[in-house]
Protein backbone atom coordinates (compact mmCIF):
# COMPACT_ATOMS: atom_id res chain seq x y z
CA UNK A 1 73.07 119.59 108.26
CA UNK A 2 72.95 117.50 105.02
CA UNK A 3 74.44 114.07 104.78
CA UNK A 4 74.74 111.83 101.26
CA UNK A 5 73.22 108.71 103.48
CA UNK A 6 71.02 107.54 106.39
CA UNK A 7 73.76 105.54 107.77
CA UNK A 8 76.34 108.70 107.67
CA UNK A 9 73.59 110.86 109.55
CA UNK A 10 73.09 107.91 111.58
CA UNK A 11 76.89 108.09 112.67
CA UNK A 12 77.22 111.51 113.12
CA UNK A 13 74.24 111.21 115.53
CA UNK A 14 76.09 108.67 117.85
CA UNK A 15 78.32 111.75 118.30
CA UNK A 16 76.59 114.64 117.71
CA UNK A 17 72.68 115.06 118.38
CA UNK A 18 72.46 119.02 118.10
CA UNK A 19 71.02 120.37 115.02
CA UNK A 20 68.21 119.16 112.02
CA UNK A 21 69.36 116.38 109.82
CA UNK A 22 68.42 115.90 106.62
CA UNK A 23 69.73 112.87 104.07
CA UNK A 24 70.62 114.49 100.51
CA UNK A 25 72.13 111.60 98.43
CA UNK A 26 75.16 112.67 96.32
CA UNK A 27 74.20 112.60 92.72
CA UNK A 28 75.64 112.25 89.33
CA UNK A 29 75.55 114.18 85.94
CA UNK A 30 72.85 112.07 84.09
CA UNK A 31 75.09 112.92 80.70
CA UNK A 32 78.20 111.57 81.69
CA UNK A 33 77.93 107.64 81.85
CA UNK A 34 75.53 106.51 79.38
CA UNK A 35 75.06 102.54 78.27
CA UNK A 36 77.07 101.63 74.77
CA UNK A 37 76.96 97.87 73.49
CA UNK A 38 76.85 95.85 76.02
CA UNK A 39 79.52 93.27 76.03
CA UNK A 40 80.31 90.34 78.25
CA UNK A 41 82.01 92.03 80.56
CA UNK A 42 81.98 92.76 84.48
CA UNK A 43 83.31 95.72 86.09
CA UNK A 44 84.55 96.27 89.47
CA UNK A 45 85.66 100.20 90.23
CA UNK A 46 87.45 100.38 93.87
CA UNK A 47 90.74 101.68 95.59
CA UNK A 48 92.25 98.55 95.84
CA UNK A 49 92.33 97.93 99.78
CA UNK A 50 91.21 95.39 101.70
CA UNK A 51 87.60 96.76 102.76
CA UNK A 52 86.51 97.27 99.29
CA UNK A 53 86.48 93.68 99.31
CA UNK A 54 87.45 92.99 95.74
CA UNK A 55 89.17 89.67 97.24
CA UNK A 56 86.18 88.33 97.84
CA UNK A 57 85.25 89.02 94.54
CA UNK A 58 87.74 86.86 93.12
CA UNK A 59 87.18 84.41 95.42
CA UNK A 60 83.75 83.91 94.17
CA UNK A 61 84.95 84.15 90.78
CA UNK A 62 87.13 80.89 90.81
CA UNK A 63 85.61 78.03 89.58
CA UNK A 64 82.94 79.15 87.42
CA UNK A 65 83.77 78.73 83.66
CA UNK A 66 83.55 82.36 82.76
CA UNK A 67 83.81 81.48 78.97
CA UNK A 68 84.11 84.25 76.89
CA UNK A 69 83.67 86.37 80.01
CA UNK A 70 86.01 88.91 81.42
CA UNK A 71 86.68 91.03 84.04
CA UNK A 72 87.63 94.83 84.40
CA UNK A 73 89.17 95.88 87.83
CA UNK A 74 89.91 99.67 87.72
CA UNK A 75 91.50 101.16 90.37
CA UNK A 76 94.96 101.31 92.45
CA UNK A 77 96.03 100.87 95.92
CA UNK A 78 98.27 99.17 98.40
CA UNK A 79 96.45 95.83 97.73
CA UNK A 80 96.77 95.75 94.02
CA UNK A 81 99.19 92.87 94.24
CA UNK A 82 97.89 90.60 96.70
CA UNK A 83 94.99 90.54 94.86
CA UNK A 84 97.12 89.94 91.15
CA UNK A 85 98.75 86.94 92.84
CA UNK A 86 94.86 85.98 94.03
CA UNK A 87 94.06 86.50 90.89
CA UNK A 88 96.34 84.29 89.07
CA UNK A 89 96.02 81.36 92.43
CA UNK A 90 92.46 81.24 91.27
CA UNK A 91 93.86 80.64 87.09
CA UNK A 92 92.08 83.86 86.56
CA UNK A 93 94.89 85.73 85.35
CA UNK A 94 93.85 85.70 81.58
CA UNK A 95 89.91 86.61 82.44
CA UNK A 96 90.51 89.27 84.64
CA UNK A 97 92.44 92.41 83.54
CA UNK A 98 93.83 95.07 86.17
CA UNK A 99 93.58 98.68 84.70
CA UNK A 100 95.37 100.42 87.51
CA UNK A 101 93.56 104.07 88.24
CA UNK A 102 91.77 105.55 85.09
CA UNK A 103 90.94 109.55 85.14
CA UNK A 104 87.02 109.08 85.75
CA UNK A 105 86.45 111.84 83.38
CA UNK A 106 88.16 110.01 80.22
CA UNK A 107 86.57 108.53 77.55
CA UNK A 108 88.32 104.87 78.94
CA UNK A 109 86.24 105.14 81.70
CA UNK A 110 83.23 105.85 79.84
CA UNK A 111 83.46 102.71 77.36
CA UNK A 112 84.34 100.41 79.62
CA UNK A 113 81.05 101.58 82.08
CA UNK A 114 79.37 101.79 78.98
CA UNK A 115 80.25 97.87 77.91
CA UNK A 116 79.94 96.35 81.04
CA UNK A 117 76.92 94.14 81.70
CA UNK A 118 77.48 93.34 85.48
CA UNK A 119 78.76 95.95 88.48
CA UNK A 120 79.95 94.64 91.37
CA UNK A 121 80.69 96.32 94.52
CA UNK A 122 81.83 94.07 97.50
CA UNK A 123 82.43 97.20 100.31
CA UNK A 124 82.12 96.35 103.57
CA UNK A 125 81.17 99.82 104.33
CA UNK A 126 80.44 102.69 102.84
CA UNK A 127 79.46 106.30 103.18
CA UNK A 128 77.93 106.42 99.82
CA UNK A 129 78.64 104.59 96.76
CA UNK A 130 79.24 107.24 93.71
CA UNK A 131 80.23 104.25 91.75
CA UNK A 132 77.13 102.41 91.93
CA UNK A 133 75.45 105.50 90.30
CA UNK A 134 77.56 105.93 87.59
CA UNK A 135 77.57 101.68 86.80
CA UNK A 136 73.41 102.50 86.62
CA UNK A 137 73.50 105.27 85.05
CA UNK A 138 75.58 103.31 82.28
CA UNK A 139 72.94 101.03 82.46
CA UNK A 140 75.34 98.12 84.23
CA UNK A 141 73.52 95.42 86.44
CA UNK A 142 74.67 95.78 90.08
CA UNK A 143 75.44 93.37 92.04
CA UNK A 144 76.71 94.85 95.40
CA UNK A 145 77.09 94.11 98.75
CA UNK A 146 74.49 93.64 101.50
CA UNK A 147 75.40 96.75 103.76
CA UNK A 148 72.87 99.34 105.19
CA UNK A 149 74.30 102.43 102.74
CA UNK A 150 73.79 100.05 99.71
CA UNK A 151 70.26 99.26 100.79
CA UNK A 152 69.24 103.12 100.28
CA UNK A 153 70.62 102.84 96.36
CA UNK A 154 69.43 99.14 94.76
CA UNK A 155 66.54 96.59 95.34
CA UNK A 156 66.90 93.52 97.92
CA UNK A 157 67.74 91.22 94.40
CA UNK A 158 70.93 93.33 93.66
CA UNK A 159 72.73 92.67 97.00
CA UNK A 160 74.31 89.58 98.04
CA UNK A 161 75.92 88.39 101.71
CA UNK A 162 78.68 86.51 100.86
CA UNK A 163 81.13 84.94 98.22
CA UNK A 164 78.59 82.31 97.89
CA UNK A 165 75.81 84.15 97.00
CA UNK A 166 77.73 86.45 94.90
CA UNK A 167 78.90 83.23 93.34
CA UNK A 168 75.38 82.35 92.36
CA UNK A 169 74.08 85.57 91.31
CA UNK A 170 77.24 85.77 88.66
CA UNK A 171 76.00 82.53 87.44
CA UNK A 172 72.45 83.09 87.02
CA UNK A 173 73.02 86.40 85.42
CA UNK A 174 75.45 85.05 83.04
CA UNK A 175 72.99 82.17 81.82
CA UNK A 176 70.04 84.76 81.58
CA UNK A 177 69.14 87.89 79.69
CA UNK A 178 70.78 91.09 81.69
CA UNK A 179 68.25 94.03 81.69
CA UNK A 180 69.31 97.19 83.07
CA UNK A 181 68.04 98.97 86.81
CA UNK A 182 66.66 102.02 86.00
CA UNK A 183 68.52 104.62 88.01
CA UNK A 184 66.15 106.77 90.94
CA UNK A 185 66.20 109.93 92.09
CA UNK A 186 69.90 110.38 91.59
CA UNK A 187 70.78 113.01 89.01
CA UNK A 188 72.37 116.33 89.78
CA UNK A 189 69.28 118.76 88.71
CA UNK A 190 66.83 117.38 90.65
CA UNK A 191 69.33 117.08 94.07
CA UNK A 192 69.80 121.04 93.49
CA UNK A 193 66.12 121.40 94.07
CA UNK A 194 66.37 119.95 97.25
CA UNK A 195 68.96 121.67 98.95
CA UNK A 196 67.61 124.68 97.81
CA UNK A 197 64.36 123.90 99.77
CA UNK A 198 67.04 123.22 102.86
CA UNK A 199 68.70 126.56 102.28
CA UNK A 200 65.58 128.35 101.92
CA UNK A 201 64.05 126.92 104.98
């Protein structure tokens, strides 16, 4: 059995300890995000419910004087106006734009991945995190959450616990020059190659 994560295989296990395991991540067409201009711009991609965590999010976003910042929140959901009225609590509502759901395949969703500077993810779990591939991929910084499924995607400087550390990181990547994480072991061709080594076992 393949799963896309350690901490998937490591759930299935509580329940099920029959069989070999092996962790396959998920992986992503290397040609279909790709970085444009970068602008200054952060992006957060989610289904707008409560443990996607984009509340926290804007909670670490009030306060800081975004300048000629904004903010791109893609994506739809039962939450979407809790966290509009959030939004506009926090006098947000003119940096922060909701886009609503975008077809991931259209060329909207490619420029604005493609402008974006920062990615942030604040899941509180996750089986895998697609997303977080294609924001590298578009060469996007990531800043994302401190669970164990993130941990198997990004370095220990791209996670944060916390609206207050979030809150810092923004700031200190705002003030400095944003390079780009390269992106690891992720892309579709080579992730054939290894479950054809499963299947062929």
């Amino acid at each position: 059995m393949t799963t896309p994560s350690q901490f998937l295989q490591n759930e299935i296990k509580k329940h099920n300890i029959q069989g070999k395991f092996e962790v396959i991540p998920n992986g992503i067409d290397k040609n279909k995000f790709k970085p444009m201009k970068k602008e200054k711009r952060i992006l957060v991609v989610a289904r707008l419910f409560p443990n996607k965590g984009v509340q926290d999010i804007l909670d670490a976003l009030k306060g800081i004087d975004l300048k000629d910042w904004k903010v791109d929140i893609v994506g739809d959901g039962p939450y979407r106006q809790f966290l509009e009225n959030k939004a506009k609590e926090h006098s947000l509502e003119d940096k922060v734009v909701f886009h609503g759901w975008i077809d991931n395949n259209s060329s909207k969703m490619k420029q604005l991945y493609g402008h974006a500077s920062i990615f942030i993810s604040a899941s509180y779990f996750e089986s895998f995190g697609i997303t977080i591939l294609e924001a590298l991929s578009a060469g996007c910084y990531p800043l994302i959450s401190d669970i164990s499924t993130h941990r198997e995607l990004v370095g220990l400087d791209n996670l944060f616990q916390g609206k207050d550390e979030l809150r810092q990181k923004i700031v200190k990547l705002m003030k400095s020059k944003i390079k780009s994480v390269r992106l690891f072991d992720f892309y579709l061709e080579d992730l054939i190659k290894q479950y054809n080594k499963v299947m062929l076992k």
